[in-house]
C-alpha atoms as a PDB file:
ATOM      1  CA  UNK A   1       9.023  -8.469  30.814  1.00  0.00           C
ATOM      2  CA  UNK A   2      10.737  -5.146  29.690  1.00  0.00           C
ATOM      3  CA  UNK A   3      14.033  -6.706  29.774  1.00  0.00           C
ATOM      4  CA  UNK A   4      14.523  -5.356  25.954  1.00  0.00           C
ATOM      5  CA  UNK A   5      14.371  -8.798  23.927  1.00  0.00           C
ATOM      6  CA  UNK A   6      12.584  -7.729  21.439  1.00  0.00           C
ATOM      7  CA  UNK A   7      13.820  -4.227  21.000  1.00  0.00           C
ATOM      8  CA  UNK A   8      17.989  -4.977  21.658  1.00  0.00           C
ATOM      9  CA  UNK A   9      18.869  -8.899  21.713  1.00  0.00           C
ATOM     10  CA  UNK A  10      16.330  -9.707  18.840  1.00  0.00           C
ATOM     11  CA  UNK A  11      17.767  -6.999  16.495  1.00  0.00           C
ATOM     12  CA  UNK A  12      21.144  -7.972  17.364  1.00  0.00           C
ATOM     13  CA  UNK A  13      20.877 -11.697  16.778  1.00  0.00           C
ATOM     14  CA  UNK A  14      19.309 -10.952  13.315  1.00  0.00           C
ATOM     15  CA  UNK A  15      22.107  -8.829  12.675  1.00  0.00           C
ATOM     16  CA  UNK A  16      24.632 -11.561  13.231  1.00  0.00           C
ATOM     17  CA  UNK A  17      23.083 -14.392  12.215  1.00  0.00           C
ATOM     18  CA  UNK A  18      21.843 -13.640   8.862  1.00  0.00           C
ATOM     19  CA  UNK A  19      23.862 -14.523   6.175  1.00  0.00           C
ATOM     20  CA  UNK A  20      22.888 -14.875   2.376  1.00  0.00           C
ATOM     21  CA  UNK A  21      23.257 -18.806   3.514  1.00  0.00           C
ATOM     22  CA  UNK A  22      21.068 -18.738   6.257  1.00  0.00           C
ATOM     23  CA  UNK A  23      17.708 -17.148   6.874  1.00  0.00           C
ATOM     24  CA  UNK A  24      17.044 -15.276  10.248  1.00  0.00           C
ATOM     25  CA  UNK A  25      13.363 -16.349  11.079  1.00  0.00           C
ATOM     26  CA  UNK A  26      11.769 -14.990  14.025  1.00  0.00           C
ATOM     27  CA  UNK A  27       8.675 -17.108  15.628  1.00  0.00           C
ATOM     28  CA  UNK A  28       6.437 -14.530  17.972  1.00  0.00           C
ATOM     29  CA  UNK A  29       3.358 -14.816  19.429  1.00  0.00           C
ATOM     30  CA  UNK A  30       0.698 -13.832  17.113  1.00  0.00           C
ATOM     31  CA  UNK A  31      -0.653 -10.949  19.748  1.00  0.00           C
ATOM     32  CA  UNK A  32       3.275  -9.651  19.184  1.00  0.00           C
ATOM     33  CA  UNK A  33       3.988 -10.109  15.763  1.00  0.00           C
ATOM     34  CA  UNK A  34       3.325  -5.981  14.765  1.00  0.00           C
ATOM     35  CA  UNK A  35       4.675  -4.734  17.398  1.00  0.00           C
ATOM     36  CA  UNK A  36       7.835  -6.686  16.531  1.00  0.00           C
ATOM     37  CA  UNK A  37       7.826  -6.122  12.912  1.00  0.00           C
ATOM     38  CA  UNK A  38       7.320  -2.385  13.973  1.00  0.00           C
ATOM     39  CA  UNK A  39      10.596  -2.805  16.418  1.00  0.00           C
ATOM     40  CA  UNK A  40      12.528  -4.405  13.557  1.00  0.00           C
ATOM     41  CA  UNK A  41      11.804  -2.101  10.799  1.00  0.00           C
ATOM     42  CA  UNK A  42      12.793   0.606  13.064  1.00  0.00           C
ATOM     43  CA  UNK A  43      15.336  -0.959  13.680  1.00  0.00           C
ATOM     44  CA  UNK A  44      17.111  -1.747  10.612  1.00  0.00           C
ATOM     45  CA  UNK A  45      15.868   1.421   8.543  1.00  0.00           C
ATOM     46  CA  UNK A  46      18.636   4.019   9.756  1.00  0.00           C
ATOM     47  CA  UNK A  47      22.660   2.727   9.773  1.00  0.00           C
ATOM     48  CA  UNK A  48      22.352  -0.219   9.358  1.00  0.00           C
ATOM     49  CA  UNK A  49      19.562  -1.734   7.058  1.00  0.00           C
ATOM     50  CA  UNK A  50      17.577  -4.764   6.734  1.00  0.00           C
ATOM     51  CA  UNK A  51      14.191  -5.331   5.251  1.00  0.00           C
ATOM     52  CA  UNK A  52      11.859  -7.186   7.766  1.00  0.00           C
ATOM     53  CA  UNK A  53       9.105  -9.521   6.246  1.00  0.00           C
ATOM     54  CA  UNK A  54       6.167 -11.335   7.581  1.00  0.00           C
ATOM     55  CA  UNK A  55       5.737 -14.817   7.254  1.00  0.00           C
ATOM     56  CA  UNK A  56       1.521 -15.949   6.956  1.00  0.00           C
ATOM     57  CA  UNK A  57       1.165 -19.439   5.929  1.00  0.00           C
ATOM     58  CA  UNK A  58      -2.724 -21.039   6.517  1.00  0.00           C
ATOM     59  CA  UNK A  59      -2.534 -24.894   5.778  1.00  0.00           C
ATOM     60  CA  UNK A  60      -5.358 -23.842   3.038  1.00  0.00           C
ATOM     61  CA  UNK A  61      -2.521 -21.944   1.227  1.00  0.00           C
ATOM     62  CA  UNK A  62      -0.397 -23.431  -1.724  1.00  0.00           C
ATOM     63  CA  UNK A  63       3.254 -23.793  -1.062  1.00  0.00           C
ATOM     64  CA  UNK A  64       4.436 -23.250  -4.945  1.00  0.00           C
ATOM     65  CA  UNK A  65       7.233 -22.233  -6.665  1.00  0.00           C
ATOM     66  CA  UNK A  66       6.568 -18.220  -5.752  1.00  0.00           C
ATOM     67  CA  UNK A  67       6.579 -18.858  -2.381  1.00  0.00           C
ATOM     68  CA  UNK A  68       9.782 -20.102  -2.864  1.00  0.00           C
ATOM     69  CA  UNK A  69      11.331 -17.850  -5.080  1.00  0.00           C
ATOM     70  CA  UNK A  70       9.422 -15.012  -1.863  1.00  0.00           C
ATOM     71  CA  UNK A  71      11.831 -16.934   0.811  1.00  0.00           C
ATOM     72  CA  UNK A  72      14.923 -17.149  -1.401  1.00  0.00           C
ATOM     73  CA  UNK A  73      14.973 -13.556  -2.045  1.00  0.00           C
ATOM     74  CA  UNK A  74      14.394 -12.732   1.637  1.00  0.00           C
ATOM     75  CA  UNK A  75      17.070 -14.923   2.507  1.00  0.00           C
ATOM     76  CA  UNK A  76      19.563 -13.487  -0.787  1.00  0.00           C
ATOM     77  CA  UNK A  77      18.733  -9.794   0.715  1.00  0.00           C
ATOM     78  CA  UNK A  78      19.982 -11.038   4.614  1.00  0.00           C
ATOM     79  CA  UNK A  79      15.888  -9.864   5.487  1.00  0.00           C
ATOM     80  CA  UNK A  80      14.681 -10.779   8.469  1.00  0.00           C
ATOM     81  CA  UNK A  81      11.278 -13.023   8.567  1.00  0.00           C
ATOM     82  CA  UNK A  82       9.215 -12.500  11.286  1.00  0.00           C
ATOM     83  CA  UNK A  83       5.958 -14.910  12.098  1.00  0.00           C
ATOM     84  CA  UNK A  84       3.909 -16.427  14.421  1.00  0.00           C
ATOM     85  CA  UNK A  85       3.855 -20.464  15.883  1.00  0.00           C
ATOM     86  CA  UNK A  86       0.656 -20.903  13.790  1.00  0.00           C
ATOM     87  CA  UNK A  87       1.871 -19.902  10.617  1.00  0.00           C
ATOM     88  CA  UNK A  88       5.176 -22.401  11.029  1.00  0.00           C
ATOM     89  CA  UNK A  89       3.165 -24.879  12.223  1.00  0.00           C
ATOM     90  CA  UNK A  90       0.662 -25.025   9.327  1.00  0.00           C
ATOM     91  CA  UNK A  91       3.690 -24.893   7.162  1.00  0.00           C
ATOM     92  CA  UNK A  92       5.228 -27.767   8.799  1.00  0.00           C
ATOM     93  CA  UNK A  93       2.089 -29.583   8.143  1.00  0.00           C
ATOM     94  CA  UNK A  94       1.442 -28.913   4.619  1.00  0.00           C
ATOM     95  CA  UNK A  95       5.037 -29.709   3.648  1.00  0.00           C
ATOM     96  CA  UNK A  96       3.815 -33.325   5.628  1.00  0.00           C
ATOM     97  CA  UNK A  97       0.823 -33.646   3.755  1.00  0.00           C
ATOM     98  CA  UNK A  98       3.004 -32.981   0.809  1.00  0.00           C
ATOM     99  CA  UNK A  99       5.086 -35.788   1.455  1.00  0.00           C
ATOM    100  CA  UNK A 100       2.609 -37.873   2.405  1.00  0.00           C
ATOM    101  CA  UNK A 101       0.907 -37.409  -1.117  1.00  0.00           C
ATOM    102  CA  UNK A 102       4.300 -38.137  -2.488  1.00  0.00           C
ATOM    103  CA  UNK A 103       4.817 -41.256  -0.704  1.00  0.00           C
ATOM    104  CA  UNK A 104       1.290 -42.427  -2.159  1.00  0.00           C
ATOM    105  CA  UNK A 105       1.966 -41.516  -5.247  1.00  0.00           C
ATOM    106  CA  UNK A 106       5.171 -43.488  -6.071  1.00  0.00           C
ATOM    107  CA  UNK A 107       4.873 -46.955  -7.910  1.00  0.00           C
ATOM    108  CA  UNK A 108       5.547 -49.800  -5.916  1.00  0.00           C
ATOM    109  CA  UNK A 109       8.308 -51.594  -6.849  1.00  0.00           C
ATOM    110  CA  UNK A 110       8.571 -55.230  -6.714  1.00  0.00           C
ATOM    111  CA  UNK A 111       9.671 -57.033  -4.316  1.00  0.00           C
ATOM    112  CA  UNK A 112      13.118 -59.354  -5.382  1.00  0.00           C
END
């Protein structure tokens, strides 16, 4: 603790790693995610700047076409994303489910 990872290596590795290719997501405990955002946004408002957004996702929320369009202008602007191991996890679940329903849904072809 108070070896300055959130306040000097996670700032830097955001700064190098994102790319309008690549998103820079940062996964923080939930108890830390505004103090980190806070850390970030300080960060990257004077010389060098970077907008910093959070990331919610309940697995009761829709992944449509604006959340989409929301991560591939975070990603276009180099932003940094910032959320917690729930909010990942219930996105990893719903795009499951969605895959799942997807599976169901196609028509069975016949067997040769």
């Amino acid at each position: 603790m108070g070896a300055g990872k959130t306040t000097v290596i996670a700032p830097l590795l955001a700064l190098m790693l994102g790319t309008t290719q690549t998103a820079v997501v940062q996964v923080v405990p939930g108890a830390l995610l505004e103090m980190t955002r806070g850390v970030l946004r300080t960060a990257f408002s004077a010389l060098v700047q970077k907008p910093v957004y959070s990331f919610v996702f309940d697995r009761g929320d829709e992944a449509d076409e604006a959340l989409l369009a929301k991560l591939k202008r975070a990603r276009a602007s180099r932003a940094v994303i910032v959320a917690s191991p729930t909010s990942i996890k219930s996105f990893v679940l719903k795009f499951m489910e969605i895959v799942h329903l997807l599976e169901e849904a196609k028509p069975e072809t016949a067997a040769a």
